[in-house]
Protein backbone atom coordinates (compact mmCIF):
# COMPACT_ATOMS: atom_id res chain seq x y z
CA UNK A 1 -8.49 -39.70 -61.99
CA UNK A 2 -11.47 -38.11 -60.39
CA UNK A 3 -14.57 -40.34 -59.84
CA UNK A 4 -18.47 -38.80 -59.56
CA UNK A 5 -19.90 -39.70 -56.67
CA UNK A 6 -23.73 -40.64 -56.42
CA UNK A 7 -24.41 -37.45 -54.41
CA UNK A 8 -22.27 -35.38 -57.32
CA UNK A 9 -24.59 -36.12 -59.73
CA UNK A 10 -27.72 -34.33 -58.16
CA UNK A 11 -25.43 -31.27 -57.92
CA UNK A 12 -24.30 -31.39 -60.88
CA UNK A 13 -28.09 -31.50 -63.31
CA UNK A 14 -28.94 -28.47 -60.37
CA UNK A 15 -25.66 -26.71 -61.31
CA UNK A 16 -26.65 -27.43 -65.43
CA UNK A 17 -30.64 -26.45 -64.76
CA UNK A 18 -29.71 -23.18 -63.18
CA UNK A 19 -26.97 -22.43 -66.26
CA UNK A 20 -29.59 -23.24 -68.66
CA UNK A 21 -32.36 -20.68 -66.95
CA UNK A 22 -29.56 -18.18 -66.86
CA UNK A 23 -28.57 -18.53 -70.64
CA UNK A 24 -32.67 -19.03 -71.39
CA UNK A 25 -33.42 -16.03 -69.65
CA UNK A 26 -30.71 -13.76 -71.58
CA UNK A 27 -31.51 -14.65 -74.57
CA UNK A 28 -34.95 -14.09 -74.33
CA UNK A 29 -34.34 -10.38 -72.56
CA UNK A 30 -31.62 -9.74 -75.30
CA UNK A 31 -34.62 -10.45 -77.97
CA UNK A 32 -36.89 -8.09 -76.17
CA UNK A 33 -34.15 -5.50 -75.82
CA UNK A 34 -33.61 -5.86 -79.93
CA UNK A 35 -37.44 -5.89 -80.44
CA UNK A 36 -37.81 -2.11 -78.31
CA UNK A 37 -34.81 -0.50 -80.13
CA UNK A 38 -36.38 -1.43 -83.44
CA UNK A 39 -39.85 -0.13 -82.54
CA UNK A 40 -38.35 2.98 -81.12
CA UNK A 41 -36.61 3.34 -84.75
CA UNK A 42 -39.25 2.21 -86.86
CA UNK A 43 -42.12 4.21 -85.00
CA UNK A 44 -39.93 7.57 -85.18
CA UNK A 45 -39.04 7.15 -88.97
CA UNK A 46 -42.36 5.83 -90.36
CA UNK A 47 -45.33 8.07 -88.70
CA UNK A 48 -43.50 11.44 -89.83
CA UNK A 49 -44.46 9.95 -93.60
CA UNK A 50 -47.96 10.36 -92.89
CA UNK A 51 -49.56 12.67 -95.44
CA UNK A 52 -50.11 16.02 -94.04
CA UNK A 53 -48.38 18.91 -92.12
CA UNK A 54 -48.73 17.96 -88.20
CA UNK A 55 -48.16 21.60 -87.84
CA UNK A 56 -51.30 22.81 -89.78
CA UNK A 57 -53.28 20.48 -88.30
CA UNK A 58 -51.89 21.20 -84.61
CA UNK A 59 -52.62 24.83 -85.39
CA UNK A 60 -56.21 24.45 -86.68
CA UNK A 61 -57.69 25.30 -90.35
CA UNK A 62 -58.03 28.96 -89.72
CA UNK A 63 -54.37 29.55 -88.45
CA UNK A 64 -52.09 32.15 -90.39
CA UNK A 65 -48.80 31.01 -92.15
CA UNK A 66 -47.13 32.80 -89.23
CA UNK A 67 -49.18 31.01 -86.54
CA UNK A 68 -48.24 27.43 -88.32
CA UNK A 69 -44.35 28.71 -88.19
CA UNK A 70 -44.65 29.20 -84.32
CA UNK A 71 -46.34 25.45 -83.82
CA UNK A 72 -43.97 23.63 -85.98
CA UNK A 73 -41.46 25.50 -84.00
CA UNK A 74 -43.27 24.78 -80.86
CA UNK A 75 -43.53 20.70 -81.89
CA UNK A 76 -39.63 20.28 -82.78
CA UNK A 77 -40.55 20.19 -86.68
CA UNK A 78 -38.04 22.36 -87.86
CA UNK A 79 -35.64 20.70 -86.29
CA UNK A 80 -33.45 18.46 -88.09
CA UNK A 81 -34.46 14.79 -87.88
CA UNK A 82 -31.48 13.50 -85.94
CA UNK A 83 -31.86 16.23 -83.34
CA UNK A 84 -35.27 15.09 -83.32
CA UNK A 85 -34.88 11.75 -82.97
CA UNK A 86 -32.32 12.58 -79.84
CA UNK A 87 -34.81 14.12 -78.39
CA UNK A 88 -37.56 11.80 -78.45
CA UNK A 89 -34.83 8.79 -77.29
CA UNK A 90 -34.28 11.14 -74.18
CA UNK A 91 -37.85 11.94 -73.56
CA UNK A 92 -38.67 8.17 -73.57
CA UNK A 93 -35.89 7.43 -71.36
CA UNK A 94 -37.11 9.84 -69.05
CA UNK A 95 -40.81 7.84 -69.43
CA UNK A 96 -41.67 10.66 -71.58
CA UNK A 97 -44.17 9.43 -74.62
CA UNK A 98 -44.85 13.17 -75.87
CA UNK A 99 -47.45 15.10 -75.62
CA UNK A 100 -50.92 14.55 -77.82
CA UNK A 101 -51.20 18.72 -79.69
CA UNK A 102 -55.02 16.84 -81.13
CA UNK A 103 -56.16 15.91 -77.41
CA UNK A 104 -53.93 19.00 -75.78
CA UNK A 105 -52.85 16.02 -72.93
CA UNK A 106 -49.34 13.76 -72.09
CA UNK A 107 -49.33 10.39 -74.56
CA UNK A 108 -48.65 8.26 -71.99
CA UNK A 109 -52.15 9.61 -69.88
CA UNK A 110 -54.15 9.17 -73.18
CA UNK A 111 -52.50 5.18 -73.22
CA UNK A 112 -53.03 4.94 -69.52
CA UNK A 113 -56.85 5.62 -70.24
CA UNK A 114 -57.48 3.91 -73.48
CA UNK A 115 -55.11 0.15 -72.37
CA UNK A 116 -57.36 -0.91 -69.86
CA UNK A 117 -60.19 -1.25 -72.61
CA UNK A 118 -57.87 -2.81 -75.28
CA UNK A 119 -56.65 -5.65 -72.51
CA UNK A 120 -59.83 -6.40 -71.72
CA UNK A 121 -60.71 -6.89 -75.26
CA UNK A 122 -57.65 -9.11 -75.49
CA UNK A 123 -58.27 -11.20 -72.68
CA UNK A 124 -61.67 -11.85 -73.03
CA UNK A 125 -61.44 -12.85 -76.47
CA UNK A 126 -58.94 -15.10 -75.61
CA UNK A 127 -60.66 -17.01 -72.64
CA UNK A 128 -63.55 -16.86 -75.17
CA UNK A 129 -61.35 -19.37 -77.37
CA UNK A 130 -59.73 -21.33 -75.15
CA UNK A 131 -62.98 -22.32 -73.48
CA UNK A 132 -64.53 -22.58 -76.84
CA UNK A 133 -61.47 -24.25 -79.24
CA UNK A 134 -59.47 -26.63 -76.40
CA UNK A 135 -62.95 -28.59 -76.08
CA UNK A 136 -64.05 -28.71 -79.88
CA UNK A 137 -60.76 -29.68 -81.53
CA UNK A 138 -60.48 -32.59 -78.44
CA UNK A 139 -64.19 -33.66 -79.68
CA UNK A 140 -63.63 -33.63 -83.07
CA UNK A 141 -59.89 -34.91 -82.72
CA UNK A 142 -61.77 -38.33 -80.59
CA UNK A 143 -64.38 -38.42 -83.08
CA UNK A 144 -62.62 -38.90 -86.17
CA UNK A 145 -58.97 -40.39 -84.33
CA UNK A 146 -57.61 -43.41 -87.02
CA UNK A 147 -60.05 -42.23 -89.95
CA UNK A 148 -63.20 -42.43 -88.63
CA UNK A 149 -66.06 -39.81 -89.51
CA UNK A 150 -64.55 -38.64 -92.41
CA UNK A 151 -67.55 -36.59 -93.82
CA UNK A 152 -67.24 -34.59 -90.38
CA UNK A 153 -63.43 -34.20 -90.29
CA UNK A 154 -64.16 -32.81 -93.94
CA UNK A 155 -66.75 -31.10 -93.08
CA UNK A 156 -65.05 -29.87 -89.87
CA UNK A 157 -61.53 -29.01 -91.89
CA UNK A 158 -63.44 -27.16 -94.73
CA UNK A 159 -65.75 -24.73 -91.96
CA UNK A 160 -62.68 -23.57 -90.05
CA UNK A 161 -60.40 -22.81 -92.89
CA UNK A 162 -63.03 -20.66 -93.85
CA UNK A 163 -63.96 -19.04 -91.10
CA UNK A 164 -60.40 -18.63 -90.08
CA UNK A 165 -59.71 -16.33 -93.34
CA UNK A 166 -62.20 -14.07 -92.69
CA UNK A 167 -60.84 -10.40 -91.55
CA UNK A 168 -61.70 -9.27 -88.57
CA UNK A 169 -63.25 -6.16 -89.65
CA UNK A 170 -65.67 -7.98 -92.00
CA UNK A 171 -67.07 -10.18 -89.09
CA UNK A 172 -67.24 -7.29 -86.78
CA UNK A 173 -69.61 -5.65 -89.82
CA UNK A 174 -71.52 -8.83 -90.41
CA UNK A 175 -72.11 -9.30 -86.38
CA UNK A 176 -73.44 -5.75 -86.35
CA UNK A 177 -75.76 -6.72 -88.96
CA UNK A 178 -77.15 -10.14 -87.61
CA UNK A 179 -77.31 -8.87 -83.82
CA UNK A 180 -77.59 -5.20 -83.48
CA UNK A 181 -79.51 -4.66 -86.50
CA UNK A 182 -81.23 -7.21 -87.51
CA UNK A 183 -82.32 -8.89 -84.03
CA UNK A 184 -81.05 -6.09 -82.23
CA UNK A 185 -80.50 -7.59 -79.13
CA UNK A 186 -76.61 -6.46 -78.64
CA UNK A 187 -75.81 -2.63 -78.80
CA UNK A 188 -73.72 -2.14 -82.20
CA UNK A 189 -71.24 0.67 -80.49
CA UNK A 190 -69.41 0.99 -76.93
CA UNK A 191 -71.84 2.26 -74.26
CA UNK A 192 -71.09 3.42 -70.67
CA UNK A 193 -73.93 2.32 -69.01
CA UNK A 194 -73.21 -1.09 -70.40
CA UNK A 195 -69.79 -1.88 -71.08
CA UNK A 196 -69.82 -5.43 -70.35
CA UNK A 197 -72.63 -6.07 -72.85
CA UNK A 198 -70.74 -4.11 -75.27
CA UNK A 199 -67.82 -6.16 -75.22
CA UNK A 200 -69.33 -9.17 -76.54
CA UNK A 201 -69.78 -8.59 -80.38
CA UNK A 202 -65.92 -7.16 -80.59
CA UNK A 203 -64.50 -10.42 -78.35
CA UNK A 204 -66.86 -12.71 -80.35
CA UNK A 205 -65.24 -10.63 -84.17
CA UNK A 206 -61.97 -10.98 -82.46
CA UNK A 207 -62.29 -14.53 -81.07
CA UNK A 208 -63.89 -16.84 -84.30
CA UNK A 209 -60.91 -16.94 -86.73
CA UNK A 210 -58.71 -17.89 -83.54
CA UNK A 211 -60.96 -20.26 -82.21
CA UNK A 212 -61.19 -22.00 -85.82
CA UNK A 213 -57.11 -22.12 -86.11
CA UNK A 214 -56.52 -23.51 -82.19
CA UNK A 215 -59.19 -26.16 -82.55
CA UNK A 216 -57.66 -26.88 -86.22
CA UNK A 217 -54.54 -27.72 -84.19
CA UNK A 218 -55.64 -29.31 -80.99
CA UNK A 219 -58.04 -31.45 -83.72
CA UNK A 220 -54.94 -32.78 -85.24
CA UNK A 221 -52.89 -33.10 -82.43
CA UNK A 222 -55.30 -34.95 -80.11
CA UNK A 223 -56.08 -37.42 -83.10
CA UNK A 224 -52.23 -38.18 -83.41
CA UNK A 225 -51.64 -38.56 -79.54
CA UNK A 226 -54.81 -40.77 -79.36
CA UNK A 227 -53.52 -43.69 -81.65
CA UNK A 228 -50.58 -43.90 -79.66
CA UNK A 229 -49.59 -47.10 -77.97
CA UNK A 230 -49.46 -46.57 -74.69
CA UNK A 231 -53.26 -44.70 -75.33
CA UNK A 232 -54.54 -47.63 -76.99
CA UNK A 233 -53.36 -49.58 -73.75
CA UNK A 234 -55.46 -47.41 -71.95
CA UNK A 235 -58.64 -47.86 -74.24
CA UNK A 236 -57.87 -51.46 -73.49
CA UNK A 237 -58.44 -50.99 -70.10
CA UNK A 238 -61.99 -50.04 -70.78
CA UNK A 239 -61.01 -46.05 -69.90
CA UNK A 240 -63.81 -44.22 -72.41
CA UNK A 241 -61.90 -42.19 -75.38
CA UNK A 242 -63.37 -39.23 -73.56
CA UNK A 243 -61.99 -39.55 -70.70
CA UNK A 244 -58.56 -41.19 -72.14
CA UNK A 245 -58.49 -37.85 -73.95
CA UNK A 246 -58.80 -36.10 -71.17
CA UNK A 247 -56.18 -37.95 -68.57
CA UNK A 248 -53.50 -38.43 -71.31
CA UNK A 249 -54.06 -36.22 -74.20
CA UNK A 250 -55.12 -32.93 -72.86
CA UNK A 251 -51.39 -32.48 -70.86
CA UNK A 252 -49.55 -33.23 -74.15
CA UNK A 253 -51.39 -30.32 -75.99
CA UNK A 254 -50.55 -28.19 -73.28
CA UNK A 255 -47.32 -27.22 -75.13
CA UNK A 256 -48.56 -26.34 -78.66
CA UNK A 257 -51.65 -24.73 -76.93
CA UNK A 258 -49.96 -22.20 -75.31
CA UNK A 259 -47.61 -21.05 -78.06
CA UNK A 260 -50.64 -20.85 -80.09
CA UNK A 261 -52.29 -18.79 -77.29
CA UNK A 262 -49.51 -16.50 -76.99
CA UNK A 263 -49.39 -15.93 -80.65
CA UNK A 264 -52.97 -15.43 -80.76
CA UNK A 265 -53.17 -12.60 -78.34
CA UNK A 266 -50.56 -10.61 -79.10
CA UNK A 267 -52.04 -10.99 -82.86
CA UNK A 268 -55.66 -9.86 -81.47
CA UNK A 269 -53.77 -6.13 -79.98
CA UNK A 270 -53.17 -5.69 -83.93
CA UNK A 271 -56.55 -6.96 -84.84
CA UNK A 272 -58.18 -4.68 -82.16
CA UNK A 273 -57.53 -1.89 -84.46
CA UNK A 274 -59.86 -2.81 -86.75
CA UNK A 275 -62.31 -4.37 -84.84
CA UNK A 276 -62.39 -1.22 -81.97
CA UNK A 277 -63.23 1.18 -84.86
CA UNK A 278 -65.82 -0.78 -85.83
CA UNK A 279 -67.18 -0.81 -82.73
CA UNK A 280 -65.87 2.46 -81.36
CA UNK A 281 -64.25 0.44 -78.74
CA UNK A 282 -62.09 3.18 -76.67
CA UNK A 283 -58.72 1.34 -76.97
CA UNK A 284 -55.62 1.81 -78.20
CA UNK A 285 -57.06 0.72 -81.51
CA UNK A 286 -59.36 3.23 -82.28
CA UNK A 287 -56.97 5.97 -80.65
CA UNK A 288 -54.25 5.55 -83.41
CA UNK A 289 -56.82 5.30 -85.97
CA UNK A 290 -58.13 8.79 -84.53
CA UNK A 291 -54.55 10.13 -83.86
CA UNK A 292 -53.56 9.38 -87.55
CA UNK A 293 -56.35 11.10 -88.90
CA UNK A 294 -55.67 14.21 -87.11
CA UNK A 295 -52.46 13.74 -88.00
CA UNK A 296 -51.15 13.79 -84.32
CA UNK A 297 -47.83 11.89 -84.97
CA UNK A 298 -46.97 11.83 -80.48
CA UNK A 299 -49.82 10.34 -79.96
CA UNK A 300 -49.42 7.50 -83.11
CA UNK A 301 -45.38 7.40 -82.10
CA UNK A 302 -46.96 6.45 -78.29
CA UNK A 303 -49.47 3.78 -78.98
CA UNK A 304 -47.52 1.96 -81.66
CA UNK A 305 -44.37 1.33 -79.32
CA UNK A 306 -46.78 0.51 -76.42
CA UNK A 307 -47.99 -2.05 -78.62
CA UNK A 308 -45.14 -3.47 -80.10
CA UNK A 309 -43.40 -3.13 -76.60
CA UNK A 310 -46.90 -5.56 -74.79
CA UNK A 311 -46.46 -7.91 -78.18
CA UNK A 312 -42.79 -8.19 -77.00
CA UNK A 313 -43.27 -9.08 -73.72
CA UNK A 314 -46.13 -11.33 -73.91
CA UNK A 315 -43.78 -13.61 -76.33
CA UNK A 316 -41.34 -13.18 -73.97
CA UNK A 317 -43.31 -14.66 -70.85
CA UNK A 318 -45.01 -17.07 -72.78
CA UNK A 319 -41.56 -18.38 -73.73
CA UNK A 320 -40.78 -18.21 -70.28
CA UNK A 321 -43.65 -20.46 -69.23
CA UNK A 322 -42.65 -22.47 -72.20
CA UNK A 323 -39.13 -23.10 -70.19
CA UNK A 324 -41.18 -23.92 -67.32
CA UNK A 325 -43.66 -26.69 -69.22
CA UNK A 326 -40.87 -27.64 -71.30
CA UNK A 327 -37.22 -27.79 -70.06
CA UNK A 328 -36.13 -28.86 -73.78
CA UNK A 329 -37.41 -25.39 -74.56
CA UNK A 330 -34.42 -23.74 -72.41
CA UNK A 331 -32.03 -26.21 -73.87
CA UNK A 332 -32.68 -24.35 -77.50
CA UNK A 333 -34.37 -27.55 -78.93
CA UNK A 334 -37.52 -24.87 -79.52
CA UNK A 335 -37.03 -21.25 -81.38
């Protein structure tokens, strides 16, 4: 009969932790493996359905039936679609997106040019709503923790959910109205003399119906963790609810915080669609909106599995960070 030793046992959890980073860590790969291979499918099969002839397009409105035969020859189109498909599998393994016939250049330059100005978007809104959400939902949360204030939980609950179900694309147009036209201090479009300053209305369109949902759930979760025992202990010791909230509560919303976050931005690269057109933000937005309407089906096929692909892999390392905030995470106790 073998007997575990005191120094044993620190072996063994290291021995467990690493297994459970390994298995963590493969799963989570394998999911953004299955996630690529789907866009790659789905983006291939669905933008050829988009009304219209690439070909006629590609070849301009003047161009003779014979002229139209040599493009669609020229773009693969008479091919059949499994050949096709074979191709364009190849190409991307190869780092080949296409090529754009509308903008005459390589996809993956046109992506290279227009994801700089989508991230920023991104990013900016979201700093723009943790700064803004973290700190309102821990206010509110303090304020109304055990059923106080109910008029302004009420009033607080009812406001959000509001705001929160507004599209993006209608507060984009009703920011336009109340700042660029109206008081017209904010320029309505992109500018290049002033892209910082043109940033601001499309974070702000992209930002409110996020900041409304995270401070909805750091409201509720900082009201539950402040009636806890161990935090009424703490009140007891004459430590302010403020700053209780702030010692104790703020590292337990950590967790449901970031998920949120995660989900958040990779939801705000599919809301930047709307919101860039609006206003004609150069991003990857308003370049499939443009590529669809010239029917340029590369340049769509490129941008959509760029964007799926970033959605994947920003779950991906926010799950990872999860693991590292969260061991229970790795131990599948968490989807």
């Amino acid at each position: 009969m073998t007997t575990t030793t005191a120094t044993d046992r620190p072996r063994a959890r290291r021995v467990r932790g690493g297994s459970s980073w390994t298995s963590f860590a493969l799963r989570r790969l394998g999911g953004l493996a299955g996630v690529v291979v789907v866009a790659v499918v789905v983006t291939f099969v669905i933008v050829p359905l988009i009304p219209g002839d690439p070909a006629v397009s590609a070849a301009g409105p003047d161009a003779t039936v014979d002229q139209i035969a040599r493009v669609r020859a020229q773009l693969g189109l008479d091919q059949p679609m499994f050949d096709r498909f074979l191709d364009y599998v190849g190409g991307l393994l190869q780092g080949d997106l296409g090529h754009s016939f509308s903008l005459n250049a390589p996809v993956s330059d046109v992506v290279l040019r227009r994801l700089p100005f989508t991230a920023a978007l991104a990013f900016g809104a979201l700093l723009v709503v943790l700064a803004v959400a973290v700190p309102l939902g821990m206010a509110v949360g303090a304020l109304t923790r055990g059923g106080r204030r109910r008029r302004l939980d009420s009033a607080f609950g009812y406001t959000t959910a509001f705001v929160a179900a507004i599209p993006p694309y209608v507060l984009a147009t009703l920011l336009v109205l109340l700042f660029a036209v109206t008081l017209q201090v904010l320029p309505p479009a992109y500018t290049r003399s002033q892209p910082g300053v043109s940033m601001l209305l499309p974070a702000l369109a992209l930002s409110i119906p996020s900041i409304c949902l995270i401070a909805r759930v750091v409201r509720r979760e900082t009201a539950v963790v402040l009636e806890q025992d161990y935090l009424r202990t703490a009140r007891g010791w004459r430590l302010g609810t403020v700053r209780t909230a702030l010692r104790y509560a703020l590292p337990n919303l950590l967790t449901s915080t970031l998920t949120l976050s995660g989900i958040i931005l990779v939801g705000m690269l599919g809301g930047a669609i709307s919101v860039e057109t609006v206003f004609s933000w150069p991003g990857l937005g308003l370049g499939v909106v443009n590529a669809v309407a010239t029917k340029d089906y590369p340049l769509v096929q490129g941008i959509v599995l760029v964007l799926a692909v970033l959605s994947a892999l920003m779950t991906m390392l926010v799950d990872i960070l999860l693991g590292i905030v969260d061991p229970r995470v790795r131990g599948g106790h968490h989807g």
